[in-house]
C-alpha atoms as a PDB file:
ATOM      1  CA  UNK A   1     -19.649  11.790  -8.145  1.00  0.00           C
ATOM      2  CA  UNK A   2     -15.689  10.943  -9.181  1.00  0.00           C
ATOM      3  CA  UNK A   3     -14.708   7.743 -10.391  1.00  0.00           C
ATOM      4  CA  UNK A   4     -11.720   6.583  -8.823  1.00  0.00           C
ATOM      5  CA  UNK A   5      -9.472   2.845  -8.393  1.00  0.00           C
ATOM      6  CA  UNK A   6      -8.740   1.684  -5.185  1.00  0.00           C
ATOM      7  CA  UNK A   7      -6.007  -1.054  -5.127  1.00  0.00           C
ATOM      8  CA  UNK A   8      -4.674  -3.751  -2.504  1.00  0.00           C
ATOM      9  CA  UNK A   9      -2.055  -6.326  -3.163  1.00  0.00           C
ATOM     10  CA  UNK A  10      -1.245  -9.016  -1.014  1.00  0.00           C
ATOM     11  CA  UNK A  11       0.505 -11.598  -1.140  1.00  0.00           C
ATOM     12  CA  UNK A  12      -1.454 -14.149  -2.661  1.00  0.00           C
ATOM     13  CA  UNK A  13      -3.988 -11.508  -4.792  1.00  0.00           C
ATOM     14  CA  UNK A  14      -4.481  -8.172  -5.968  1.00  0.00           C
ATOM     15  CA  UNK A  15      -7.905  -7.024  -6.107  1.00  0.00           C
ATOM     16  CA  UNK A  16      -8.387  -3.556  -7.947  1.00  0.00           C
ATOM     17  CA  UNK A  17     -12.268  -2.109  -6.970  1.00  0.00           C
ATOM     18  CA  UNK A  18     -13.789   0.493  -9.138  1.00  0.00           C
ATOM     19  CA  UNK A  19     -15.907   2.916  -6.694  1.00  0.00           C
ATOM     20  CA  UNK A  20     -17.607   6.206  -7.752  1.00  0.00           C
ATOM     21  CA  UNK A  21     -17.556   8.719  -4.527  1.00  0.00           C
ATOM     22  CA  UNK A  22     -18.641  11.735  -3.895  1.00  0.00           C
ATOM     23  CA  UNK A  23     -16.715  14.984  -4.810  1.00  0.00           C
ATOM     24  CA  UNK A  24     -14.687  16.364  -2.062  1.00  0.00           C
ATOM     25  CA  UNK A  25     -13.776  12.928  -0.237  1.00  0.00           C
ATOM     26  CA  UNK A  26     -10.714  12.539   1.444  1.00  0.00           C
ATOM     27  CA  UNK A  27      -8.272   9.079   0.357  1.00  0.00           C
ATOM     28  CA  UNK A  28      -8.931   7.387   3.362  1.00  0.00           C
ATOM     29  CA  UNK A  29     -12.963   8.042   3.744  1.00  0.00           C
ATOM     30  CA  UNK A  30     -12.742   6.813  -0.211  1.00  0.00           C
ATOM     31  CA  UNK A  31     -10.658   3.705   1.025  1.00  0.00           C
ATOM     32  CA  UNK A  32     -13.430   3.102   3.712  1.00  0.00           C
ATOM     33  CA  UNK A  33     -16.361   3.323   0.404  1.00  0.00           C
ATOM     34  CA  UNK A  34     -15.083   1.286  -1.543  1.00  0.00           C
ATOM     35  CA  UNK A  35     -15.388  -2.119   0.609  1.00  0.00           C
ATOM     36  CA  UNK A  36     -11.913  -2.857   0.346  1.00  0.00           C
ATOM     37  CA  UNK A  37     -11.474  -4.230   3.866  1.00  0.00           C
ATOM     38  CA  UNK A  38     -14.270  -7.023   3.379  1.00  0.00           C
ATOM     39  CA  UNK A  39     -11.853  -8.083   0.999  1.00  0.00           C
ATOM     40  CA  UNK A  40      -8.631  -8.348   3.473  1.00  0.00           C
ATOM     41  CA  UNK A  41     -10.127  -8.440   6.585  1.00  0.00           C
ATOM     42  CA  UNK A  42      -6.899  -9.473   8.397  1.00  0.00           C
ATOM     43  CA  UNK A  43      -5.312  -5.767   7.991  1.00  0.00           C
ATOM     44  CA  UNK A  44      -6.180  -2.917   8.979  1.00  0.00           C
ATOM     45  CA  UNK A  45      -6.744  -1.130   5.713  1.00  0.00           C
ATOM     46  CA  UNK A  46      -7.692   1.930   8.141  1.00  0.00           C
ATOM     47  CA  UNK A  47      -4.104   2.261   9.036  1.00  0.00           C
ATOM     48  CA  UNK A  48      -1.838   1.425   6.299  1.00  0.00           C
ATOM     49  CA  UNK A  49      -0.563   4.013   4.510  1.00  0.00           C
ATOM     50  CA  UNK A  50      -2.155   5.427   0.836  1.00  0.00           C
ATOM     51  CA  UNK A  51      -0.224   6.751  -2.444  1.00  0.00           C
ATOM     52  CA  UNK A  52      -1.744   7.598  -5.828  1.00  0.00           C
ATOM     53  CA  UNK A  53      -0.010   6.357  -8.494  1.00  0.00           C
ATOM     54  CA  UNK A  54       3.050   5.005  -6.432  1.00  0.00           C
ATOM     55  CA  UNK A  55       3.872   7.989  -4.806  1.00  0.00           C
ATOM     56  CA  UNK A  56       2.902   7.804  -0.958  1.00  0.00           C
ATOM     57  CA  UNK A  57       0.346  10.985   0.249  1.00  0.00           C
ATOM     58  CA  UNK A  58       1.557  12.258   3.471  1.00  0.00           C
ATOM     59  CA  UNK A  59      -1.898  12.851   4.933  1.00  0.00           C
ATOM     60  CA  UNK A  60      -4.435  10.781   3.239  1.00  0.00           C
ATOM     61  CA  UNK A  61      -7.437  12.405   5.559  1.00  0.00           C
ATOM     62  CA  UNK A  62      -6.450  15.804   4.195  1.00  0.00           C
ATOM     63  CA  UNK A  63      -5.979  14.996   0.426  1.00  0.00           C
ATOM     64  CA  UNK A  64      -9.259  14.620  -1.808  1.00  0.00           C
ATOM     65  CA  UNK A  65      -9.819  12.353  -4.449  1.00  0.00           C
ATOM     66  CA  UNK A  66      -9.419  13.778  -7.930  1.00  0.00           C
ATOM     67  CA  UNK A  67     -11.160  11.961 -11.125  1.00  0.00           C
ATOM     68  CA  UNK A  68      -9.258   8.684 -12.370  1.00  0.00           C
ATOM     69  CA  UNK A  69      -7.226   8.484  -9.029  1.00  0.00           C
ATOM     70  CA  UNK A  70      -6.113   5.100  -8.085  1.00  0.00           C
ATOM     71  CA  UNK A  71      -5.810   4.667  -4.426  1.00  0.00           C
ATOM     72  CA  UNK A  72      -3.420   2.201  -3.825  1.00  0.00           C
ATOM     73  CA  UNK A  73      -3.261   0.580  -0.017  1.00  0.00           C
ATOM     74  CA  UNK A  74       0.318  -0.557   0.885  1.00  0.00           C
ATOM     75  CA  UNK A  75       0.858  -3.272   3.494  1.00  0.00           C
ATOM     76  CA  UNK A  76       3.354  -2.581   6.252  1.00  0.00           C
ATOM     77  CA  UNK A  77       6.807  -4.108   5.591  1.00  0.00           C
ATOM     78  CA  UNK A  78       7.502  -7.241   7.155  1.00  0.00           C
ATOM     79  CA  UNK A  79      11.333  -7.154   7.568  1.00  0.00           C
ATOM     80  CA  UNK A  80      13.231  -3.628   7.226  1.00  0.00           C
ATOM     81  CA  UNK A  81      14.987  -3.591   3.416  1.00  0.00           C
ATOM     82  CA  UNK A  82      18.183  -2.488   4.918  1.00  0.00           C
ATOM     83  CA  UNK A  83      18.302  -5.210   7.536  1.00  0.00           C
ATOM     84  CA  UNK A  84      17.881  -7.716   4.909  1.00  0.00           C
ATOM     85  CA  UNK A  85      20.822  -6.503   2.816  1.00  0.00           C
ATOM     86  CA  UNK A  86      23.268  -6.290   5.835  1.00  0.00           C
ATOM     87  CA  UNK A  87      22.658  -9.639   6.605  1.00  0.00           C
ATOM     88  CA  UNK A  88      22.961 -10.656   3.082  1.00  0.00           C
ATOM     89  CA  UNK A  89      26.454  -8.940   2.716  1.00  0.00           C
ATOM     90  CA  UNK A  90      27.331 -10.704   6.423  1.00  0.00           C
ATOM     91  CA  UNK A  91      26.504 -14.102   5.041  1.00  0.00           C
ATOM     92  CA  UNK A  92      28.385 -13.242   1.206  1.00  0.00           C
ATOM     93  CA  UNK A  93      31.275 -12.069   3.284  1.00  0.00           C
ATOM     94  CA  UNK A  94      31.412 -15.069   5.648  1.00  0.00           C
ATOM     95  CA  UNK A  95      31.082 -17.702   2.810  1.00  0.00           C
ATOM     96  CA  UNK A  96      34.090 -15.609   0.561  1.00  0.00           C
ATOM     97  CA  UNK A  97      36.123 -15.592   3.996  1.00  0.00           C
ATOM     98  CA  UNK A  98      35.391 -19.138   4.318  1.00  0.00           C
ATOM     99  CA  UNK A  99      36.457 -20.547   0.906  1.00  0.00           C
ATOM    100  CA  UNK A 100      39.133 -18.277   0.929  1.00  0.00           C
END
């Protein structure tokens, strides 16, 4: 058996779930273990993407969970990060153009 973390944050919690698996699971089958998505029922934890340690894993059915892992679950991204900061600059240039 390996010891591992798997972690979810949302927006209102974070619930970090201590799960002993057996050797030679993959990241996602571990996600599935661990129970996680009875605690967030309204995502699909089966889809979202997996990193260790902050660093996403590019095929989370391939990859096998190593001793002291922590699985962390990301949600998808409600609004695209670039979007955001375009229409931030729009709105910073229209009030400079405004008072100017």
């Amino acid at each position: 058996m390996v010891e591992i973390e798997v972690v979810h944050a949302a927006v209102d919690r974070q619930v970090l779930l201590q799960v002993k698996v057996p050797a030679g699971t993959s990241l996602r089958a571990a996600v599935q273990m661990s129970g996680m998505a009875e605690q967030f029922p309204q995502w699909m934890l089966a889809d979202c993407p997996l990193g260790i340690f902050g660093k996403v894993v590019s095929d989370p059915d391939a990859r096998v969970v190593q001793p002291g892992d922590r699985i962390e679950i990301y949600r998808p991204l409600l609004a695209d990060p670039k979007e955001i900061r375009r229409q931030r600059a729009a709105r910073a240039a229209k009030i400079r153009q405004q008072n100017s």
